[in-house]
N, C-alpha and C. Protein backbone atom coordinates (compact mmCIF):
# COMPACT_ATOMS: atom_id res chain seq x y z
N UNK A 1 -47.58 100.97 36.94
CA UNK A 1 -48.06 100.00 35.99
C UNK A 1 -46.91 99.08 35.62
N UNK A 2 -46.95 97.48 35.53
CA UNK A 2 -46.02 97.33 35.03
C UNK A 2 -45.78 96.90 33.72
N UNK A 3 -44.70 96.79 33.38
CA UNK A 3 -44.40 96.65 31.96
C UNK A 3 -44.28 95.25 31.60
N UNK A 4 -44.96 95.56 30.52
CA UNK A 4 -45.14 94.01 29.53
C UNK A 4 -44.37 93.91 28.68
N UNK A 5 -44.95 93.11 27.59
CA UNK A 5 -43.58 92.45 26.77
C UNK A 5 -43.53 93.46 25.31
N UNK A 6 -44.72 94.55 25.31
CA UNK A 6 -44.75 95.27 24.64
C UNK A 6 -43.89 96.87 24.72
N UNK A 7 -43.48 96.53 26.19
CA UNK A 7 -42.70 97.89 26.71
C UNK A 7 -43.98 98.51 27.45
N UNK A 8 -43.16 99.65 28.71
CA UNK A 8 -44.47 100.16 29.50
C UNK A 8 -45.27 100.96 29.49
N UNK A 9 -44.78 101.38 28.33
CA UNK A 9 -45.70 102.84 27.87
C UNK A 9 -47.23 102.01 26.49
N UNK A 10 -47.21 100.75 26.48
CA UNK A 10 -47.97 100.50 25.31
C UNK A 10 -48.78 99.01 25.80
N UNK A 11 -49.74 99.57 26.93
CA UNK A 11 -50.24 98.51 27.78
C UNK A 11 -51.97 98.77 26.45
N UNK A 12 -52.65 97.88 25.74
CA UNK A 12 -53.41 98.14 24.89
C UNK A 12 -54.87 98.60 25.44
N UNK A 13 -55.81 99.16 24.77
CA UNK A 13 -56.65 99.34 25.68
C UNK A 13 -57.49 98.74 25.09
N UNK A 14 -59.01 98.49 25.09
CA UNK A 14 -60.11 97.90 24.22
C UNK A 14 -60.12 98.87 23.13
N UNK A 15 -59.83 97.81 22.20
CA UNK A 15 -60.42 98.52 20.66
C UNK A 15 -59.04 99.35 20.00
N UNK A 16 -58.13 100.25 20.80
CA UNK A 16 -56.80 101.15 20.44
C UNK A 16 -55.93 100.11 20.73
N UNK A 17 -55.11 99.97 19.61
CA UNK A 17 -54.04 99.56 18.93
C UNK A 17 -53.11 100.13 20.35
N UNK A 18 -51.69 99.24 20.42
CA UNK A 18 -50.80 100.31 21.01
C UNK A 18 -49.55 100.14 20.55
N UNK A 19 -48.79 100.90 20.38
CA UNK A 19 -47.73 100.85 18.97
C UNK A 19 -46.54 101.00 20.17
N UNK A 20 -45.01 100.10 19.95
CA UNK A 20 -44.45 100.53 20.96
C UNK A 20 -42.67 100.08 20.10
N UNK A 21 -41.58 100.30 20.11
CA UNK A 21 -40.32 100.61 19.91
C UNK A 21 -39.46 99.90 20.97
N UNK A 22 -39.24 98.77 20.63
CA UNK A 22 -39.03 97.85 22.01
C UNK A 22 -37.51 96.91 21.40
N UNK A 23 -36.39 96.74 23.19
CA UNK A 23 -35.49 95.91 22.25
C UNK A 23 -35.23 94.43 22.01
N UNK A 24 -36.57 94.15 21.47
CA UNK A 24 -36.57 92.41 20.96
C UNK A 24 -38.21 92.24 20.23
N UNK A 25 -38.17 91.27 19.83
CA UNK A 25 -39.36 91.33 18.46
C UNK A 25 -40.19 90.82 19.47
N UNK A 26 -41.86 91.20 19.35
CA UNK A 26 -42.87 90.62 20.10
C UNK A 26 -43.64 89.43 19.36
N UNK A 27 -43.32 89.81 17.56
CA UNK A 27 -44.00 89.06 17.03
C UNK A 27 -43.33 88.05 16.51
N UNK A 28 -42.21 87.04 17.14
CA UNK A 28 -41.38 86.46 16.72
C UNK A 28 -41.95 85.51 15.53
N UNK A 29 -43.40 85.03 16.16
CA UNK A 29 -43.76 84.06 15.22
C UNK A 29 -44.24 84.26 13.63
N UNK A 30 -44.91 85.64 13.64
CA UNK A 30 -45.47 86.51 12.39
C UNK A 30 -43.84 86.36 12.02
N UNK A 31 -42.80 86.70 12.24
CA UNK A 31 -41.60 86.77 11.64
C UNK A 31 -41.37 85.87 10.89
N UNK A 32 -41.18 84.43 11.62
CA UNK A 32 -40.78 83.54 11.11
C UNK A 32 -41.34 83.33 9.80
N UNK A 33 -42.96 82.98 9.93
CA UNK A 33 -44.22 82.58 8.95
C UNK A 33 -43.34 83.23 7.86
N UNK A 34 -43.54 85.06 8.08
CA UNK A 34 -43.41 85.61 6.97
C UNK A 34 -41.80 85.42 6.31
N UNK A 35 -41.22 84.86 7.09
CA UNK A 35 -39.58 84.92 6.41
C UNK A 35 -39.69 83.71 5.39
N UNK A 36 -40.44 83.02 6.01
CA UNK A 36 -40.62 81.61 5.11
C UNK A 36 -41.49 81.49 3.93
N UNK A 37 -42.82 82.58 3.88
CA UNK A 37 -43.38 82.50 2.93
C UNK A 37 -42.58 83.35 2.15
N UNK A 38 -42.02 84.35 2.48
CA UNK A 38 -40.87 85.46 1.15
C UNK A 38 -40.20 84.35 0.90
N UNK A 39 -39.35 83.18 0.95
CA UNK A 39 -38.31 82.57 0.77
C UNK A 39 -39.26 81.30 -0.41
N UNK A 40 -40.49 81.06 0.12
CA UNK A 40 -41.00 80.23 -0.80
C UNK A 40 -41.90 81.21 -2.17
N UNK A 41 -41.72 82.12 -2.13
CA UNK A 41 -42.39 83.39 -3.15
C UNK A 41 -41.28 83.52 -3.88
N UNK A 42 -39.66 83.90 -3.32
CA UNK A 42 -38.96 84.60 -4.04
C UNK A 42 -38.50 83.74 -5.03
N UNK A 43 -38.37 81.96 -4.00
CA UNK A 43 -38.13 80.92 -4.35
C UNK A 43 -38.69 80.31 -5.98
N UNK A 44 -40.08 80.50 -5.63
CA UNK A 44 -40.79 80.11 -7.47
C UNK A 44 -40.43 81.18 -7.86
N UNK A 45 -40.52 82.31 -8.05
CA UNK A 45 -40.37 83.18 -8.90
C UNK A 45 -39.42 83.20 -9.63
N UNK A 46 -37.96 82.35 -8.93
CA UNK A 46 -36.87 82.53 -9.81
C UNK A 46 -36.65 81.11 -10.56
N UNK A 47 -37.27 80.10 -9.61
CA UNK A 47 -36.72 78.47 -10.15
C UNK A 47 -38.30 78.27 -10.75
N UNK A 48 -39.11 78.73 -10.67
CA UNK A 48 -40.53 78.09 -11.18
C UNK A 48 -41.63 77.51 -9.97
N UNK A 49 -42.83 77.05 -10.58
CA UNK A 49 -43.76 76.36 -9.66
C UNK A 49 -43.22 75.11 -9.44
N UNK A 50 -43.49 74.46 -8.22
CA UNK A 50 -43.38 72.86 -8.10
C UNK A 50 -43.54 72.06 -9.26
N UNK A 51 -43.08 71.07 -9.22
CA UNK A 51 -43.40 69.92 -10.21
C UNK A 51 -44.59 69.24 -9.92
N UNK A 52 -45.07 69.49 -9.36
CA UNK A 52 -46.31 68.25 -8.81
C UNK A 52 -47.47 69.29 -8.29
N UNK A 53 -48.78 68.95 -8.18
CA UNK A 53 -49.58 69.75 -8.04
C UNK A 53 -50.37 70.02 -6.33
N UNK A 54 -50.44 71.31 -6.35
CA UNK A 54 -50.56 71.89 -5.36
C UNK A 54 -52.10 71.59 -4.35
N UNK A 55 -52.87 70.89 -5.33
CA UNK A 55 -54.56 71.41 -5.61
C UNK A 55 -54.65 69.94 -4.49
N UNK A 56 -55.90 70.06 -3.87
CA UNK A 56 -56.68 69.86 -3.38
C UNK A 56 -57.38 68.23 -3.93
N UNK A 57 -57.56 66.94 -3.35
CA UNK A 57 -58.33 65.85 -4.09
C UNK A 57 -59.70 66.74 -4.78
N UNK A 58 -60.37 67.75 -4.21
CA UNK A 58 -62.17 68.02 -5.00
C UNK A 58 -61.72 68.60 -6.22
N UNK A 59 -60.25 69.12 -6.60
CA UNK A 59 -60.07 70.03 -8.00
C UNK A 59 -60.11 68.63 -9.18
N UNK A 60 -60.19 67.03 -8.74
CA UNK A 60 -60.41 66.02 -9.66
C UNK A 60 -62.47 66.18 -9.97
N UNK A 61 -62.78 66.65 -9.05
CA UNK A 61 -64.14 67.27 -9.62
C UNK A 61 -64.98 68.31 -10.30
N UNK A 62 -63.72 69.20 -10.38
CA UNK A 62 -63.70 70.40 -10.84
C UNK A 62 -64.07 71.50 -9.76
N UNK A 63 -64.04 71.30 -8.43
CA UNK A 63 -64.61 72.33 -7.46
C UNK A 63 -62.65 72.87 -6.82
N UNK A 64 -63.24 74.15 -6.76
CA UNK A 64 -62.17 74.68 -6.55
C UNK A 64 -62.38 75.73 -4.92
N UNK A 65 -61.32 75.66 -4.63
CA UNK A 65 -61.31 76.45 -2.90
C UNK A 65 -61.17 77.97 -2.90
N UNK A 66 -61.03 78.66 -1.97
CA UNK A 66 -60.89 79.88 -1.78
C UNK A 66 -58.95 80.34 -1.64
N UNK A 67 -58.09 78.90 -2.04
CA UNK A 67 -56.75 79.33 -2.05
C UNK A 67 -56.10 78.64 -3.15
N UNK A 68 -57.00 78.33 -4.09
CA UNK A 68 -56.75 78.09 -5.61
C UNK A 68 -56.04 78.82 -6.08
N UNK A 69 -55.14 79.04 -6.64
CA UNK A 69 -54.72 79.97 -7.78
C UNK A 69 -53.57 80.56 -6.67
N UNK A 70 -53.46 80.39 -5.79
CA UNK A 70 -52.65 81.18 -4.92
C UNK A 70 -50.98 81.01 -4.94
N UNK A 71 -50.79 80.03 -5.33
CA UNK A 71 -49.35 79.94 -5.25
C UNK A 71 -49.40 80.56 -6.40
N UNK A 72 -49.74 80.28 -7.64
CA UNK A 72 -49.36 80.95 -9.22
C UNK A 72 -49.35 82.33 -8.78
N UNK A 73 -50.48 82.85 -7.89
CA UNK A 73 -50.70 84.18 -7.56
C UNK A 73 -49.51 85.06 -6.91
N UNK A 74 -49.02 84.25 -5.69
CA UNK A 74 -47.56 84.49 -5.28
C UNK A 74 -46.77 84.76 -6.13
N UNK A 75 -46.56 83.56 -7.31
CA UNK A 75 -45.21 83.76 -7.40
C UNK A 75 -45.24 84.93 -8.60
N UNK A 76 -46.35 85.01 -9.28
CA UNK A 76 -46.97 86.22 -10.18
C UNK A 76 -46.12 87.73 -9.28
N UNK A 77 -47.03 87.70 -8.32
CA UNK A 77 -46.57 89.22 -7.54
C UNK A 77 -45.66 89.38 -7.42
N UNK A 78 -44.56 87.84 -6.98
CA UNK A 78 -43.13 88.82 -6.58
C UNK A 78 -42.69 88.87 -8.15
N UNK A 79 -42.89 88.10 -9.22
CA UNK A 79 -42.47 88.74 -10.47
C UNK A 79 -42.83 90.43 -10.98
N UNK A 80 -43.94 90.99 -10.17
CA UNK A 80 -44.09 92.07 -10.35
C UNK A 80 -45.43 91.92 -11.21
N UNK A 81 -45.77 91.18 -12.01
CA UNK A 81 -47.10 91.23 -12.85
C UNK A 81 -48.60 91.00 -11.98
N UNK A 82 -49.03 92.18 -11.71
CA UNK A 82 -50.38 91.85 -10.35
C UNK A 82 -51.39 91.52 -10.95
N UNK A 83 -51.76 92.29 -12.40
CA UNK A 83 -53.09 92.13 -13.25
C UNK A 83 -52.96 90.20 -13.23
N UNK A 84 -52.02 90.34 -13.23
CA UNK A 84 -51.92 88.42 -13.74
C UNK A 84 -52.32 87.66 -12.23
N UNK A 85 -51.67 88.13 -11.33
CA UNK A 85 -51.68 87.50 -9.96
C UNK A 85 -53.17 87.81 -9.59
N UNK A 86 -53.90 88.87 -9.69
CA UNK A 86 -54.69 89.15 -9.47
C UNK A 86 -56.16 88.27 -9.88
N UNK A 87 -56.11 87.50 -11.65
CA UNK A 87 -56.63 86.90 -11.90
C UNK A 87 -56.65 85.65 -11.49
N UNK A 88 -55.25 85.35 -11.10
CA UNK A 88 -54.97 83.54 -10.04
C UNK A 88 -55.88 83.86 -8.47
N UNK A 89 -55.72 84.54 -7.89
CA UNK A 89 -55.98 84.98 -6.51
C UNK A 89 -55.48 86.29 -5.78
N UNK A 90 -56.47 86.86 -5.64
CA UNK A 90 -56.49 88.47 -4.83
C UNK A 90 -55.61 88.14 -3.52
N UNK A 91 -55.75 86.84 -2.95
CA UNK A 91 -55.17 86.80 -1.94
C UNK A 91 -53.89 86.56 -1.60
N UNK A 92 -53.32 86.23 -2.91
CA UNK A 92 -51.52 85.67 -3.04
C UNK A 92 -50.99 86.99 -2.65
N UNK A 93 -51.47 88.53 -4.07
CA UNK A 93 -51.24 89.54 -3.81
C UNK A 93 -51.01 89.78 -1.89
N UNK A 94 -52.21 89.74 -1.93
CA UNK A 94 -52.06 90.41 -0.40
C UNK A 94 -51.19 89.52 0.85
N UNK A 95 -50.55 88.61 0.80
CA UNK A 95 -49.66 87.27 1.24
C UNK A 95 -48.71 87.95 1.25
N UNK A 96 -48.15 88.40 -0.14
CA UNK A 96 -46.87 88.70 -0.30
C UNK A 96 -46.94 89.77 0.25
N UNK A 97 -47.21 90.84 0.11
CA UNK A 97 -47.30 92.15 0.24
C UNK A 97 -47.58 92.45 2.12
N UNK A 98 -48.08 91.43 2.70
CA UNK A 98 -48.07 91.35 3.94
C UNK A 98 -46.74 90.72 4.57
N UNK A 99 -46.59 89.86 3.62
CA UNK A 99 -45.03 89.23 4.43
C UNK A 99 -43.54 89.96 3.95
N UNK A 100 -44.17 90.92 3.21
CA UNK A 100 -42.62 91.74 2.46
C UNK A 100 -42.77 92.94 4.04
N UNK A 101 -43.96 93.84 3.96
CA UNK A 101 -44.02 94.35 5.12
C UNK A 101 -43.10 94.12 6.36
N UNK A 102 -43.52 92.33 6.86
CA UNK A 102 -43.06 91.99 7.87
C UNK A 102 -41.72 91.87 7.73
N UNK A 103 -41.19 91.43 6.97
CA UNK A 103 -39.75 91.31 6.67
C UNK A 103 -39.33 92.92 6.54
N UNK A 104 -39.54 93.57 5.73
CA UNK A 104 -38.50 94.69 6.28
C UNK A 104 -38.61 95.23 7.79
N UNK A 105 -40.21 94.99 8.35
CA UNK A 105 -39.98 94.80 9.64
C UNK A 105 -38.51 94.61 10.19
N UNK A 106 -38.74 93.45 10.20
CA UNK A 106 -37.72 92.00 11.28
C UNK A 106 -36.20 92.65 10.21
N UNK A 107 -35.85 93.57 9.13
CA UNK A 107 -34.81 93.87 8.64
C UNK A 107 -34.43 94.80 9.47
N UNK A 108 -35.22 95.98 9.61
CA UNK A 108 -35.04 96.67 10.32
C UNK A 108 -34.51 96.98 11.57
N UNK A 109 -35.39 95.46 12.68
CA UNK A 109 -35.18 95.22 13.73
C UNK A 109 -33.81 94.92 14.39
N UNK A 110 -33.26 93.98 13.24
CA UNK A 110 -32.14 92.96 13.00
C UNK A 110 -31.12 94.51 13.17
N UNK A 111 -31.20 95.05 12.10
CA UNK A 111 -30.27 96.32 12.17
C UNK A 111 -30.45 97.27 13.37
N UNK A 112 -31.33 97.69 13.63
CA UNK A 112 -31.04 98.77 14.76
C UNK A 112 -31.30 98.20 16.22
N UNK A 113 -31.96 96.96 16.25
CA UNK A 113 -31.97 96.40 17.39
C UNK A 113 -33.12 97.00 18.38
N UNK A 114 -34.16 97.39 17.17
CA UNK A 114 -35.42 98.16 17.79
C UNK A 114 -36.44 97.68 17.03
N UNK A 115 -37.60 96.94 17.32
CA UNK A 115 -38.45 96.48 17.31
C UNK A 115 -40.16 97.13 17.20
N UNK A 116 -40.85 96.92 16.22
CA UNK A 116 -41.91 97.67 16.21
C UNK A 116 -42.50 96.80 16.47
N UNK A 117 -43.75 96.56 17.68
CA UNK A 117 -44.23 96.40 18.18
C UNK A 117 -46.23 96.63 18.30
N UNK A 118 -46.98 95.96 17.58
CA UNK A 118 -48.20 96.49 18.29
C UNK A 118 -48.80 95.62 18.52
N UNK A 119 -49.85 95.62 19.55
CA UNK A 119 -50.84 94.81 20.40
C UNK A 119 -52.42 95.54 20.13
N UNK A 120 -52.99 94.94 19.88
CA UNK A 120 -54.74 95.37 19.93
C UNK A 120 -55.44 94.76 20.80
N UNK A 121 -56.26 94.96 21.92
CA UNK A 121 -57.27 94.25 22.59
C UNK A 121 -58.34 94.31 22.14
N UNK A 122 -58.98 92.89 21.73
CA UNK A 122 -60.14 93.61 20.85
C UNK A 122 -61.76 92.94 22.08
N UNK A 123 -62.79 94.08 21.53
CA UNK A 123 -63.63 93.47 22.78
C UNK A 123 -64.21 91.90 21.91
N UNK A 124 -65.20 91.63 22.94
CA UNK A 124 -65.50 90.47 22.20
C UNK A 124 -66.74 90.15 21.30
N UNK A 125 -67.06 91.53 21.03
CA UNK A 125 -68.19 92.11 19.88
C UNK A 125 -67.16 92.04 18.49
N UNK A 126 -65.95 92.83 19.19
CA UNK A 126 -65.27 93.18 17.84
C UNK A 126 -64.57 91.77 17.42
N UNK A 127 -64.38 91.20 17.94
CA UNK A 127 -64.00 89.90 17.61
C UNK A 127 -64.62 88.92 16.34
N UNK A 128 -65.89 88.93 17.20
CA UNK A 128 -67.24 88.43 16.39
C UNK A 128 -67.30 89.01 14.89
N UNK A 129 -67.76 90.16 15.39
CA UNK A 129 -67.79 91.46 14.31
C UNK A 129 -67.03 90.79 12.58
N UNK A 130 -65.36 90.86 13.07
CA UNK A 130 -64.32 90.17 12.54
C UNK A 130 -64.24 89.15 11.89
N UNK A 131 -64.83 88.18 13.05
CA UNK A 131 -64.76 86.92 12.34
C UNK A 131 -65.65 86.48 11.65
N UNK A 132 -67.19 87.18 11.39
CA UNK A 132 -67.89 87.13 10.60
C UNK A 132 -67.86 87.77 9.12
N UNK A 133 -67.44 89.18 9.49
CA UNK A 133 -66.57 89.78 8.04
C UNK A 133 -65.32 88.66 7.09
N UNK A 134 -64.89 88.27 8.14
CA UNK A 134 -63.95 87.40 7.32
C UNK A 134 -64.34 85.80 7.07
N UNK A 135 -65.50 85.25 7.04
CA UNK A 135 -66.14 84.34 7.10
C UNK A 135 -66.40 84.50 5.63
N UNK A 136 -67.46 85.91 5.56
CA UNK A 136 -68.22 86.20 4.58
C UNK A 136 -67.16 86.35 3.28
N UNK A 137 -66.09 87.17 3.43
CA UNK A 137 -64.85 87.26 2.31
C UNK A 137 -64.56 86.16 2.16
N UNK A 138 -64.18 85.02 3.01
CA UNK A 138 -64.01 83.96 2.43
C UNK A 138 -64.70 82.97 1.62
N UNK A 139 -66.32 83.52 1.75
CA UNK A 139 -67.22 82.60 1.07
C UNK A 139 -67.58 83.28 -0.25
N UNK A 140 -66.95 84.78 -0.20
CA UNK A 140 -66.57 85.19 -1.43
C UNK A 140 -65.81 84.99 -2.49
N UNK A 141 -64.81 84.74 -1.81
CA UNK A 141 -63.75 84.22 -2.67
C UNK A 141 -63.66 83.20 -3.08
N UNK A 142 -64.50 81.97 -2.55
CA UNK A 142 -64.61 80.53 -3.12
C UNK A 142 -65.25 81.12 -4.28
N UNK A 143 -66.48 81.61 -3.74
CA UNK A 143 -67.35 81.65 -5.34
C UNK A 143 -66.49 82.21 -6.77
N UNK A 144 -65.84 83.66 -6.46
CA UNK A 144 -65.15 83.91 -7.41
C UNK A 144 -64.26 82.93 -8.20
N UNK A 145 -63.42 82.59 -6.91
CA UNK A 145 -62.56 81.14 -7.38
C UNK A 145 -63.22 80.22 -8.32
N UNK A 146 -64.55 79.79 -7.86
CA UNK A 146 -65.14 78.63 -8.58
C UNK A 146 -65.50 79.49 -10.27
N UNK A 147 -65.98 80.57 -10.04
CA UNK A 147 -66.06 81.28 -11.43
C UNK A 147 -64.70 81.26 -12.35
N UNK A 148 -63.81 80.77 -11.77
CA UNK A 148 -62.69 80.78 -12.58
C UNK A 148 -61.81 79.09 -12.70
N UNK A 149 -62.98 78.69 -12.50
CA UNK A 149 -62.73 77.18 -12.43
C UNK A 149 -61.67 76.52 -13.49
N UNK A 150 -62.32 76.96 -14.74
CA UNK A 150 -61.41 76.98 -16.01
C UNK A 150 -59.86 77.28 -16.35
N UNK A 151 -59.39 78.38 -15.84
CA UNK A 151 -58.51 79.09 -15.08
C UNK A 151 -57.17 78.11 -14.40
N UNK A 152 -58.47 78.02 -13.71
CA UNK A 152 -57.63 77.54 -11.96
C UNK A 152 -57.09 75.91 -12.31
N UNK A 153 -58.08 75.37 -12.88
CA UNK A 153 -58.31 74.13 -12.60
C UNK A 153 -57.23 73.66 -14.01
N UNK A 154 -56.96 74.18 -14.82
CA UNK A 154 -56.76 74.09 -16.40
C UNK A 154 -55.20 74.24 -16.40
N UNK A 155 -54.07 74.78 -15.69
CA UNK A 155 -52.76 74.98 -16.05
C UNK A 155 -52.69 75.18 -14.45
């Protein structure tokens, strides 16, 4: 068999994950993203929000999106206060908390010069499957969002 960029023991199969210990990052680009969103998280948290506003031309109508509240939400979490972040956007929480992951990742990597690695093949049911689940969360979260219009839209 030969070996891929995941190493040769972690060729993926449909549906199983394959987890592999490799010496160079596969996910260079997830790296980057996430080095940059920790740097713009850690960034407000210590100097503040932007000066100028983040929002969208429809928030002059009062309609609000499904990534409203999200930077306040960010920079909430890395302050440590979630009940608060939580009320800006569920999804800042989970931003950060995904890109802190990746970063001690890529810390890790950096130091031992070993790389965690995984690949999923997904079929193309599960795909669907996926992208309809996450369709639906997202049309969740507008609504919530818009329930907090006041909120969002107001500071």
């Amino acid at each position: 068999m030969a070996s891929n960029s995941y190493g040769a023991d972690a060729v993926p199969t449909r549906g199983r994950p394959s987890v592999s210990w490799d010496r160079r990052d596969g996910h260079i680009a997830v790296t980057i993203v996430a080095l940059g969103l920790t740097a713009i998280a850690v960034g407000m948290a210590i100097f503040g929000l932007p000066p100028f506003s983040l929002g969208s031309p429809i928030h002059e109508l009062g309609i609000t999106c499904p990534f409203c509240g999200g930077t306040r939400s960010a920079r909430l979490t890395t302050q440590g206060h979630l009940a608060e972040a939580w009320r800006y956007n569920p999804l800042g929480i989970l931003v950060v908390a995904v890109s802190a992951v990746v970063v001690v990742r890529a810390a890790f990597g950096a130091v031992t010069r070993r790389w965690l690695n995984v690949a999923v093949q997904l079929t193309p049911r599960t795909r669907r499957v996926l992208l309809v689940a996450g369709l639906v969360l997202l049309v969740l979260l507008a609504i919530r969002q818009q329930m907090r219009a006041d909120l969002l839209l107001g500071g």
